[in-house]
C-alpha atoms as a PDB file:
ATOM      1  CA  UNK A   1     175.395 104.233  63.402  1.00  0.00           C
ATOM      2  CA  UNK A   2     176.200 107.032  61.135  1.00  0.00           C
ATOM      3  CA  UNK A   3     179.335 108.905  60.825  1.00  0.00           C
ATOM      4  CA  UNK A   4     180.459 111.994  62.831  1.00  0.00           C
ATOM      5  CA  UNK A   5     183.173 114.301  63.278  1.00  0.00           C
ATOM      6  CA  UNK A   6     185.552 114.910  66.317  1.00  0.00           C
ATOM      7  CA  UNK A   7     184.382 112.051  68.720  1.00  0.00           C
ATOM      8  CA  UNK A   8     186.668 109.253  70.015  1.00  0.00           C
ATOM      9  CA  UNK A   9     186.393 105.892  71.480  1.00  0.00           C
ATOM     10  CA  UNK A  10     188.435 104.039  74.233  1.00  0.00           C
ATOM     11  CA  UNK A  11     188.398 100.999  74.309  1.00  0.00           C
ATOM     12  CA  UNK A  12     190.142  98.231  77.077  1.00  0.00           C
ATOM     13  CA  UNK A  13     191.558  95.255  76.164  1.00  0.00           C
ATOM     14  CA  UNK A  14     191.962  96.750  72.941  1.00  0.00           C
ATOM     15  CA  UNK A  15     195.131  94.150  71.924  1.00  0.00           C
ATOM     16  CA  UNK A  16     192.942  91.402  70.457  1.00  0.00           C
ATOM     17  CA  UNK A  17     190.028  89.714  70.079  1.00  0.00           C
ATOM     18  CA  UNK A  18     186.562  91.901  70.556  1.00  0.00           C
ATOM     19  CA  UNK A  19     188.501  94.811  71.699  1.00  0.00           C
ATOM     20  CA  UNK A  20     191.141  95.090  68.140  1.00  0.00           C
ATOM     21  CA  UNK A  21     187.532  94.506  66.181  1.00  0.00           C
ATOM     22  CA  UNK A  22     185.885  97.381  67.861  1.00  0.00           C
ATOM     23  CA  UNK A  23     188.891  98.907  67.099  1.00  0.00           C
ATOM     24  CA  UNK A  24     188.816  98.778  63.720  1.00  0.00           C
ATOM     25  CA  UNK A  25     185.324  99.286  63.153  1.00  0.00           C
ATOM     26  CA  UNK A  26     184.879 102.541  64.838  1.00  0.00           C
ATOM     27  CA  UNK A  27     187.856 103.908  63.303  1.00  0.00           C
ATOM     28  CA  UNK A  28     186.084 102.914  60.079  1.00  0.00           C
ATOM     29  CA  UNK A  29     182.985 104.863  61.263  1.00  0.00           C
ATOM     30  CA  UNK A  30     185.177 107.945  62.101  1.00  0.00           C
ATOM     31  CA  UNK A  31     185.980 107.473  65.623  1.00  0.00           C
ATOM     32  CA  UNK A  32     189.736 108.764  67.064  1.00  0.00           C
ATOM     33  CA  UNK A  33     190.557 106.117  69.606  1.00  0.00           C
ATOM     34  CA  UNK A  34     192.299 105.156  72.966  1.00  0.00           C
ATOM     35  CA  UNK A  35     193.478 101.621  72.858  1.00  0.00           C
ATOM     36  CA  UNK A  36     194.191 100.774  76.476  1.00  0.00           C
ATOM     37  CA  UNK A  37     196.074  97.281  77.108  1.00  0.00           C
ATOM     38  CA  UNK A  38     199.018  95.229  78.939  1.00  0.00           C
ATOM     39  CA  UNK A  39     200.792  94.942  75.590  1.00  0.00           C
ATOM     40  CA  UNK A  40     202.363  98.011  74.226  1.00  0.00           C
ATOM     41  CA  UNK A  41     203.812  96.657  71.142  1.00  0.00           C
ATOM     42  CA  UNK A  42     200.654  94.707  70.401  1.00  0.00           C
ATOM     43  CA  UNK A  43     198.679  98.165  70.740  1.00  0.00           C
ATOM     44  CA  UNK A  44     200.898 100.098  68.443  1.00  0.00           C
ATOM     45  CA  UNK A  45     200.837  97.236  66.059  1.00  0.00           C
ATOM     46  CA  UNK A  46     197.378  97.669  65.886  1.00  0.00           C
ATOM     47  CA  UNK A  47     197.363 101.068  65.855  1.00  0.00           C
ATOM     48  CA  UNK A  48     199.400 101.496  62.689  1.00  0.00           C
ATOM     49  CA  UNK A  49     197.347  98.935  60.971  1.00  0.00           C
ATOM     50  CA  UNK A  50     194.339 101.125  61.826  1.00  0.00           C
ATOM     51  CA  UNK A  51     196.064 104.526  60.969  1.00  0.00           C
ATOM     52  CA  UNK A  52     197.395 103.115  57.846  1.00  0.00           C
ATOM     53  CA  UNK A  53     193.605 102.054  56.942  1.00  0.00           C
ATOM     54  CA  UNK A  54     191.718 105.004  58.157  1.00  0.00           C
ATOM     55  CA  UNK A  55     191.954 109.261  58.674  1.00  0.00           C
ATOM     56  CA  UNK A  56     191.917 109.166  62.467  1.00  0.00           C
ATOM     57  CA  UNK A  57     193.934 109.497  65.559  1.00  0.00           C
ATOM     58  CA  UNK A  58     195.224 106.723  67.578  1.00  0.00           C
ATOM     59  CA  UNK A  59     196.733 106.770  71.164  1.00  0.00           C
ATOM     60  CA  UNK A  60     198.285 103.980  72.718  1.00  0.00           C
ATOM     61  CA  UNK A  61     197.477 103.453  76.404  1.00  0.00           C
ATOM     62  CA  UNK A  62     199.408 100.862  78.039  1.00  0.00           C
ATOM     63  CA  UNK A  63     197.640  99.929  81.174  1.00  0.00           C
ATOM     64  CA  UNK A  64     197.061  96.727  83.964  1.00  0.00           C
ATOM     65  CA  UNK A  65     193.920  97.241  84.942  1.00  0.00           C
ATOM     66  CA  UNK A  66     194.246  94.318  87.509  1.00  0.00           C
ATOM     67  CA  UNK A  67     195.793  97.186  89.208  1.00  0.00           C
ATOM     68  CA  UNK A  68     194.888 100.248  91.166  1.00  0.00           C
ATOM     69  CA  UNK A  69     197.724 102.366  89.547  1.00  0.00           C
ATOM     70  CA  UNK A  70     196.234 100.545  85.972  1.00  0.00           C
ATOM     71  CA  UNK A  71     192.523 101.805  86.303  1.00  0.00           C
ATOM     72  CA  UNK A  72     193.794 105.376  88.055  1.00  0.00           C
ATOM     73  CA  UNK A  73     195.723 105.917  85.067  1.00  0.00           C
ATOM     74  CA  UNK A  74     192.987 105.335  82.391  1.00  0.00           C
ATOM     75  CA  UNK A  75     190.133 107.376  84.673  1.00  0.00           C
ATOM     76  CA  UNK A  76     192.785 110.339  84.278  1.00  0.00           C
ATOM     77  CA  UNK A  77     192.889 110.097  80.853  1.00  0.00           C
ATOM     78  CA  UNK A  78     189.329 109.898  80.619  1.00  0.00           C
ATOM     79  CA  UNK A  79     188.733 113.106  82.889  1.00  0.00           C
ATOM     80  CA  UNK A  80     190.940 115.022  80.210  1.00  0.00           C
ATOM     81  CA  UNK A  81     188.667 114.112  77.385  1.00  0.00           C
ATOM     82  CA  UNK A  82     186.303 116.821  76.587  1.00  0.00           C
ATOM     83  CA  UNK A  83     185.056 114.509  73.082  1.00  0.00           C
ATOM     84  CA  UNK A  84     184.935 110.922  74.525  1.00  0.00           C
ATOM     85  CA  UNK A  85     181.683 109.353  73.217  1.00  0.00           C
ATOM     86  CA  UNK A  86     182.064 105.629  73.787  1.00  0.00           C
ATOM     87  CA  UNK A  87     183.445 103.811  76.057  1.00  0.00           C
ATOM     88  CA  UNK A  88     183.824 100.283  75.660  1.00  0.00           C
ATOM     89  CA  UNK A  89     184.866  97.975  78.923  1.00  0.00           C
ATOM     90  CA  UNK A  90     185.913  94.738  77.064  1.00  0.00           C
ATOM     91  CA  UNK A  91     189.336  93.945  79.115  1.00  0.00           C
ATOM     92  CA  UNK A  92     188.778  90.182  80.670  1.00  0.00           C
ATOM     93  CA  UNK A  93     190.215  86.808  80.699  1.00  0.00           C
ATOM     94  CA  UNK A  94     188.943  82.903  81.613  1.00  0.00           C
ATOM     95  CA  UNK A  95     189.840  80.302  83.682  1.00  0.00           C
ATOM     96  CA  UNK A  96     188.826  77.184  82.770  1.00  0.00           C
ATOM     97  CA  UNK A  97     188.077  74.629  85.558  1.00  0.00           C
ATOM     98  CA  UNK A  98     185.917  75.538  88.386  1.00  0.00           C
ATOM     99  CA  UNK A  99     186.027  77.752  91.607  1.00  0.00           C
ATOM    100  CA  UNK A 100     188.310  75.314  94.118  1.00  0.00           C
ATOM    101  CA  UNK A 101     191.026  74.880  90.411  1.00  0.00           C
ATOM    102  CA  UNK A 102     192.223  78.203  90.867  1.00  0.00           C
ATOM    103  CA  UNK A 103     194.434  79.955  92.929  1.00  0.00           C
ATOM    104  CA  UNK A 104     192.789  82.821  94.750  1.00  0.00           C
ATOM    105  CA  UNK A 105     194.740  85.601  93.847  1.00  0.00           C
ATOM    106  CA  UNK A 106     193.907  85.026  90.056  1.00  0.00           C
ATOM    107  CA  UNK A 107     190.252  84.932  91.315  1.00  0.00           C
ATOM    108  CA  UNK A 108     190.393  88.353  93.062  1.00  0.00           C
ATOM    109  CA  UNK A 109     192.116  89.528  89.780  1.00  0.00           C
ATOM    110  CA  UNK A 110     189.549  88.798  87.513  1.00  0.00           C
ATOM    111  CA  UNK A 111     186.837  90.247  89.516  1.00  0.00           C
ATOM    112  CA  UNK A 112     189.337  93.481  89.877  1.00  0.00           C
ATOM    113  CA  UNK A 113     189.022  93.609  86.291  1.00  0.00           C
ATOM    114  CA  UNK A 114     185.530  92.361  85.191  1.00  0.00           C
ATOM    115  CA  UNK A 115     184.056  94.841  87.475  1.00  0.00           C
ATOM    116  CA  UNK A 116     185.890  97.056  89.588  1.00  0.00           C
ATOM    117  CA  UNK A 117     187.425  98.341  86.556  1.00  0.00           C
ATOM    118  CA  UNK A 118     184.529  99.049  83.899  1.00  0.00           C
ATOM    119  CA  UNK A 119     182.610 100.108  87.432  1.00  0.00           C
ATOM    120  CA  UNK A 120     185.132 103.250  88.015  1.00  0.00           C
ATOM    121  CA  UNK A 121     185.931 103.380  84.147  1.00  0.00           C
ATOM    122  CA  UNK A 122     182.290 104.137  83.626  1.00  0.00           C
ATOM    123  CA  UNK A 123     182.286 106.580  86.876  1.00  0.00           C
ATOM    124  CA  UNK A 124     184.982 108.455  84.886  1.00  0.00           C
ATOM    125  CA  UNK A 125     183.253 108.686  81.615  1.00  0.00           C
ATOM    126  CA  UNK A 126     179.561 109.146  82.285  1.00  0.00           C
ATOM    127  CA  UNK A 127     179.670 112.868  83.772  1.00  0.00           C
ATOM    128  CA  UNK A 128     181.602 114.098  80.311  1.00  0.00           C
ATOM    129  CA  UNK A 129     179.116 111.949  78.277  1.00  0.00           C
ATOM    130  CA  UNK A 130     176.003 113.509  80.470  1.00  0.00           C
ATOM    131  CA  UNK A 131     177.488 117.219  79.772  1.00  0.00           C
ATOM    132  CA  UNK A 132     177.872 116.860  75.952  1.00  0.00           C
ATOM    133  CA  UNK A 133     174.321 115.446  75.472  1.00  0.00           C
ATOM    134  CA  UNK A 134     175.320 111.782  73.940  1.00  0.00           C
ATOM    135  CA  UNK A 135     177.639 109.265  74.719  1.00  0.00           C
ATOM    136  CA  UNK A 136     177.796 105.036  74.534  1.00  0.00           C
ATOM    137  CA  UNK A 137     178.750 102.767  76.884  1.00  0.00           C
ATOM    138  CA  UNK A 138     179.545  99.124  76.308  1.00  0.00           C
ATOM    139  CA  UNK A 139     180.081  96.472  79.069  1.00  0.00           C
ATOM    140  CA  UNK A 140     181.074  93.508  76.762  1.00  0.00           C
ATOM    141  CA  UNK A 141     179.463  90.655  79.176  1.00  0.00           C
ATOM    142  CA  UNK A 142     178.997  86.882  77.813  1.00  0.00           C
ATOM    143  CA  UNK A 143     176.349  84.262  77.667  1.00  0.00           C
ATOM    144  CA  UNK A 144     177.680  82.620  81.055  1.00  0.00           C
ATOM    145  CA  UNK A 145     175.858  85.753  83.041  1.00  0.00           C
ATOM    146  CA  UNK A 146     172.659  83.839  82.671  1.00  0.00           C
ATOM    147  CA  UNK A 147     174.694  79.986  83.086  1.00  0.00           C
ATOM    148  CA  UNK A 148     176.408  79.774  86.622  1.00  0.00           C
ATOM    149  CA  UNK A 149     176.027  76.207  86.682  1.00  0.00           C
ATOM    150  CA  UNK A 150     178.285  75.486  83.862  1.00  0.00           C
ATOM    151  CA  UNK A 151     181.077  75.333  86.606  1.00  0.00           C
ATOM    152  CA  UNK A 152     182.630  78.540  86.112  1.00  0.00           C
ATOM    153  CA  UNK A 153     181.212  80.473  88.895  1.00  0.00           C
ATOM    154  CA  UNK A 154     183.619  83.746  89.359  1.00  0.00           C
ATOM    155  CA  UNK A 155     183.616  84.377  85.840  1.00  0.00           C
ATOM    156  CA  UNK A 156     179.720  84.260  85.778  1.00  0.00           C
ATOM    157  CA  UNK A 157     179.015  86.049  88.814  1.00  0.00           C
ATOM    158  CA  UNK A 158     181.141  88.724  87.645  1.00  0.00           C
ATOM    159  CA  UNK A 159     179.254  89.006  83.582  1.00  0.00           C
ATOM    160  CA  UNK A 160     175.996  88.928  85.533  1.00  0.00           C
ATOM    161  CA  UNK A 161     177.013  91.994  87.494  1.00  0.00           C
ATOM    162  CA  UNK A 162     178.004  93.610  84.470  1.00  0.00           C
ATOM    163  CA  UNK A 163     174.688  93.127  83.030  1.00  0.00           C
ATOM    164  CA  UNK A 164     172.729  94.163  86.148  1.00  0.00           C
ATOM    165  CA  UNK A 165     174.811  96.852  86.411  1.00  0.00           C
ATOM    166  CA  UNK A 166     174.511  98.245  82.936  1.00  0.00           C
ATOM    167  CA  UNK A 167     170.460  97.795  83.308  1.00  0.00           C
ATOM    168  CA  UNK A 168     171.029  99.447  86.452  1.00  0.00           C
ATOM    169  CA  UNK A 169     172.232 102.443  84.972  1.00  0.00           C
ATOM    170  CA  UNK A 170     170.825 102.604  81.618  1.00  0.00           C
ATOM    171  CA  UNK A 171     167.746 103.577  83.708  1.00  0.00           C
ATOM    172  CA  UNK A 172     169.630 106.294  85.524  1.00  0.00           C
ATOM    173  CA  UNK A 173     171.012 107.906  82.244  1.00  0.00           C
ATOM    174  CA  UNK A 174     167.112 107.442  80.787  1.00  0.00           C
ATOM    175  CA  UNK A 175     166.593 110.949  78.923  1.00  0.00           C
ATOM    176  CA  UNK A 176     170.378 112.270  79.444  1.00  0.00           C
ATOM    177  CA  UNK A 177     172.139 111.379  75.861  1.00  0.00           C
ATOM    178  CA  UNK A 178     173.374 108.443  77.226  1.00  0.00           C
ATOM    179  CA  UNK A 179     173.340 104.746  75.739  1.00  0.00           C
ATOM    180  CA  UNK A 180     174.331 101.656  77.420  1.00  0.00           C
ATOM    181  CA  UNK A 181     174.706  97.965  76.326  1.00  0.00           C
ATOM    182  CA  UNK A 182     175.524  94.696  78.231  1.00  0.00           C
ATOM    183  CA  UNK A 183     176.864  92.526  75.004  1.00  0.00           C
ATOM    184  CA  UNK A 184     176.420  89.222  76.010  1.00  0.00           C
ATOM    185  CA  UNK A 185     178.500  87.317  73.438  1.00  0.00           C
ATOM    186  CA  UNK A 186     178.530  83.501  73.127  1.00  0.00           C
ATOM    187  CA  UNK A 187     181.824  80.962  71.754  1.00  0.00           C
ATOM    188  CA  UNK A 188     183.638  83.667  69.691  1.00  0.00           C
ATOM    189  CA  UNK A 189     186.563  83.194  67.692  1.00  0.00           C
ATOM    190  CA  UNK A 190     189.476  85.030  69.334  1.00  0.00           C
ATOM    191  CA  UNK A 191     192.534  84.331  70.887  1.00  0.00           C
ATOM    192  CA  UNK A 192     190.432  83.798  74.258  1.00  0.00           C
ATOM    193  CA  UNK A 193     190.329  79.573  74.266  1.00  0.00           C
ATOM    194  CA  UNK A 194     194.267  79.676  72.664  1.00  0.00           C
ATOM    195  CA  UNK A 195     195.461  79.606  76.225  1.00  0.00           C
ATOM    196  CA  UNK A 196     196.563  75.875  77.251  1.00  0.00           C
ATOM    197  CA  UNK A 197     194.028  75.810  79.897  1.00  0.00           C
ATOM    198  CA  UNK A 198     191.523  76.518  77.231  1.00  0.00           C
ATOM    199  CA  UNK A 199     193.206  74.151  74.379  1.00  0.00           C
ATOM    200  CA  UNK A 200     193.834  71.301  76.702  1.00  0.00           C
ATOM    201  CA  UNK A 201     189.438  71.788  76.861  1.00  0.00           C
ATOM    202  CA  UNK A 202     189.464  71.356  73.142  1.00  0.00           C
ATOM    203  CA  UNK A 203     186.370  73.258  73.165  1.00  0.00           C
ATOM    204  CA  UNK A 204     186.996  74.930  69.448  1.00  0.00           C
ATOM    205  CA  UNK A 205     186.573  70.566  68.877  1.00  0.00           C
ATOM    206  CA  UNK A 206     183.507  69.749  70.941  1.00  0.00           C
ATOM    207  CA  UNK A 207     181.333  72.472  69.922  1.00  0.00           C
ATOM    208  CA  UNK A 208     179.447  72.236  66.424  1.00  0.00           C
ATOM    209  CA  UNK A 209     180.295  75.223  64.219  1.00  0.00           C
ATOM    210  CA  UNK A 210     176.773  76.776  64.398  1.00  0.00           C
ATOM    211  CA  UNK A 211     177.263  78.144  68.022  1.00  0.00           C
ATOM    212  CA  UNK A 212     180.703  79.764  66.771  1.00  0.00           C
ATOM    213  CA  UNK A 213     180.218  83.632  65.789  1.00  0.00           C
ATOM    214  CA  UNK A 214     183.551  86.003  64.360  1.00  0.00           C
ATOM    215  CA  UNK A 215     184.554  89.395  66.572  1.00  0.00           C
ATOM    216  CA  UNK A 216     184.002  91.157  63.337  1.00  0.00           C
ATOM    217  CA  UNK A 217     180.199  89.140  63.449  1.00  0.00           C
ATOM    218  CA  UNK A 218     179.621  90.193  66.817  1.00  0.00           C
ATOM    219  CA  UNK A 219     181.070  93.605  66.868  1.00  0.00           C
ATOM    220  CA  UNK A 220     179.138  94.644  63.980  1.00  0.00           C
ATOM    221  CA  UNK A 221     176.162  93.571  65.686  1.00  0.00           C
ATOM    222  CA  UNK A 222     176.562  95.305  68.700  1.00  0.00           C
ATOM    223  CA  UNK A 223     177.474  98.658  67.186  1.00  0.00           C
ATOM    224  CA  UNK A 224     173.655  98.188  64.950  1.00  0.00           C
ATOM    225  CA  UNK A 225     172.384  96.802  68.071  1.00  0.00           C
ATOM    226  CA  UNK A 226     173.595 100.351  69.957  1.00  0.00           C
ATOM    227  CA  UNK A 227     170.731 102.558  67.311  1.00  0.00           C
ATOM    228  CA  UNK A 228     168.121 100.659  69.538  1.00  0.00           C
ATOM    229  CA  UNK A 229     166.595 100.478  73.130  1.00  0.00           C
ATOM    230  CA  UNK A 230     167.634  97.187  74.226  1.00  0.00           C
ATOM    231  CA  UNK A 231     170.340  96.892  77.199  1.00  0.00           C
ATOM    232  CA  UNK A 232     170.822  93.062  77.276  1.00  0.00           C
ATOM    233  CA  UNK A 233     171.953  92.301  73.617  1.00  0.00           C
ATOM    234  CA  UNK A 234     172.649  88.488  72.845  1.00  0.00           C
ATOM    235  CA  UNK A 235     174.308  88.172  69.475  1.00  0.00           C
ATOM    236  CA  UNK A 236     173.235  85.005  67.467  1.00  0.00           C
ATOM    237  CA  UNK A 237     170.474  82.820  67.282  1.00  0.00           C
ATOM    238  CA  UNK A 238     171.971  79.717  69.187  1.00  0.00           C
ATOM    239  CA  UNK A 239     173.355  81.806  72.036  1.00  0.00           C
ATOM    240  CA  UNK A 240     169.879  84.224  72.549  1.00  0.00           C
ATOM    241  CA  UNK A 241     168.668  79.739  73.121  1.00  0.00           C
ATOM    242  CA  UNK A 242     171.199  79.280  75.902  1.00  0.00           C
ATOM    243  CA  UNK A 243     170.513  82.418  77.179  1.00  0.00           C
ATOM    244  CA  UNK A 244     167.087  81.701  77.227  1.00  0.00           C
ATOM    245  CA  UNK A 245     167.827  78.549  78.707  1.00  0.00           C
ATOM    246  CA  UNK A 246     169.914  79.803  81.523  1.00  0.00           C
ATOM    247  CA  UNK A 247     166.944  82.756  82.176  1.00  0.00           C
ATOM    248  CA  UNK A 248     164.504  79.506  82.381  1.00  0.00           C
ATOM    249  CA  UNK A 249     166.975  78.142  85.128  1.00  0.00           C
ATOM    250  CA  UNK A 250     167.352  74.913  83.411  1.00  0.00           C
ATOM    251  CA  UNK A 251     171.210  74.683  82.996  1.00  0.00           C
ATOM    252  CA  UNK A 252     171.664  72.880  86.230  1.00  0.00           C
ATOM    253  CA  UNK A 253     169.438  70.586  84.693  1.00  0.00           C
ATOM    254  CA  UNK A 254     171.065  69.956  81.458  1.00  0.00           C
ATOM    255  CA  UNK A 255     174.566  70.036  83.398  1.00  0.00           C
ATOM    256  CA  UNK A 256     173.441  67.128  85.911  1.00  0.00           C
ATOM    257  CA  UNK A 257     172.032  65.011  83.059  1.00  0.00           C
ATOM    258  CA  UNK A 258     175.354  65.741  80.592  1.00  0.00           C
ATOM    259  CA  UNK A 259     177.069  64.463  83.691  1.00  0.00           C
ATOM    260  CA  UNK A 260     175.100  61.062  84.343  1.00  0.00           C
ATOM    261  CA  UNK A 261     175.358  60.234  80.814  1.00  0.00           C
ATOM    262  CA  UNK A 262     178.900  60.774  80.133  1.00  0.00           C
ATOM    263  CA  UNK A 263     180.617  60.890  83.579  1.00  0.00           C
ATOM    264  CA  UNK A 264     182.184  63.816  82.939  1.00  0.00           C
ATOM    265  CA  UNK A 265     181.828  67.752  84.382  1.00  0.00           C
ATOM    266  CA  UNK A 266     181.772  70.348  82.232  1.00  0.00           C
ATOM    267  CA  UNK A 267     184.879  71.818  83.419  1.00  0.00           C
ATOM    268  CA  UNK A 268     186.784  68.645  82.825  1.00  0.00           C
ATOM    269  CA  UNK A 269     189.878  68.698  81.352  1.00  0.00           C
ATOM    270  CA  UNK A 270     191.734  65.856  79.626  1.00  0.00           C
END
């Protein structure tokens, strides 16, 4: 991507993780940015870091956008922008164990804010984006769209709407300015698996090093990725296998013979 004057990113979940590295590396490319979070002090952390580093603006935008008063703040703040040119929907969380594990309200929560909110986020953004002639869109989806039977069913269902969705309308915006990406990352290494849900999994352990990828690995990859036509982007060798794998339909498979061997689910936790 090459550098440009007066255009600005938002960008939810901005406080950490994929979100503070997108961050980062726009501002580096130019961009003015809208960090929208929970954690205001974590945001304007950030945003001094990146002010300090870079000639650009930074706005804060505290927001819960497990809430309807959350989203309907950020779409406002969206509508006022007349030089928005990405948008990147990258607010989520896990839950490690499977469907039955978790209490439903925490269920309804994270499909509030896996979909419903990059769904009207995206409603607020494309119009502006359509009018100016160019825009980007990023869903940030994961490897687990295309591997339900891992165990972790909500959070699955809801990637794999994100990615039919942003197919979905990457054909719609065909011809308009308009770019859209479903960035289907793998095991990153972000705060994401420092909950104690997530530590208690020891997955950081388990996992050989090969499958783990940096947010500054993926992010960089995802911004190249955005110069070319494809919607689905899996970052890394050994996740485009497991994605290729769960496309294939063979994860149930692999999951029921992992199981008779070791007598263990995947969503075990010690």
């Amino acid at each position: 991507m090459e550098k440009k004057e007066q255009r600005t990113a938002l960008i939810t979940g901005a406080s950490a993780g994929l979100g503070a590295e997108y961050a980062r590396q726009l501002a580096g490319l130019g961009y003015n940015l809208v960090l929208v979070s929970r954690r205001r002090e974590r945001l304007e952390q950030l945003a001094q870091e990146i002010k300090t580093a870079n000639p650009v603006v930074v706005e804060v935008l505290p927001a819960d956008l497990s809430t309807d008063a959350g989203i309907t703040l950020v779409e406002e703040r969206i509508k006022e922008m007349d030089d928005l040119e990405m948008l990147v929907n990258n607010a989520g969380f896990g839950l490690p164990g499977g469907f039955l594990a978790s209490e439903i309200q925490v269920t309804l929560t994270m499909v509030w804010v896996h979909v419903l909110a990059p769904v009207r986020l995206t409603r607020a953004a494309l119009p502006g984006m359509i009018e100016n002639g160019r825009g980007y869109i990023i869903n940030v989806s994961s490897i687990s769209a295309f591997a339900a039977a891992t165990g972790s069913s909500t959070y699955s269902a809801t990637k794999a709407y994100l990615n039919n969705f942003t197919e979905g309308l990457a054909v719609e915006c065909h011809g308009k300015g308009v770019k859209l990406q479903a960035l289907c990352p793998g095991f990153t290494i972000t705060e994401f698996q420092d909950s104690p849900g997530y530590q208690r999994l020891r997955v950081k352990e388990r996992l050989p090093r090969f499958l783990w990828m940096t947010s500054r690995q993926v992010v960089k990859r995802s911004l190249r990725e955005l110069r070319g036509n494809r919607v689905i982007y899996v970052p890394g060798v050994g996740n485009k296998l497991i994605a290729l794998v769960g496309r294939l339909g063979l994860v149930g498979v692999i999951v029921r013979v992992y199981t008779g061997i070791t007598g263990r689910r995947f969503t075990d936790i010690d």
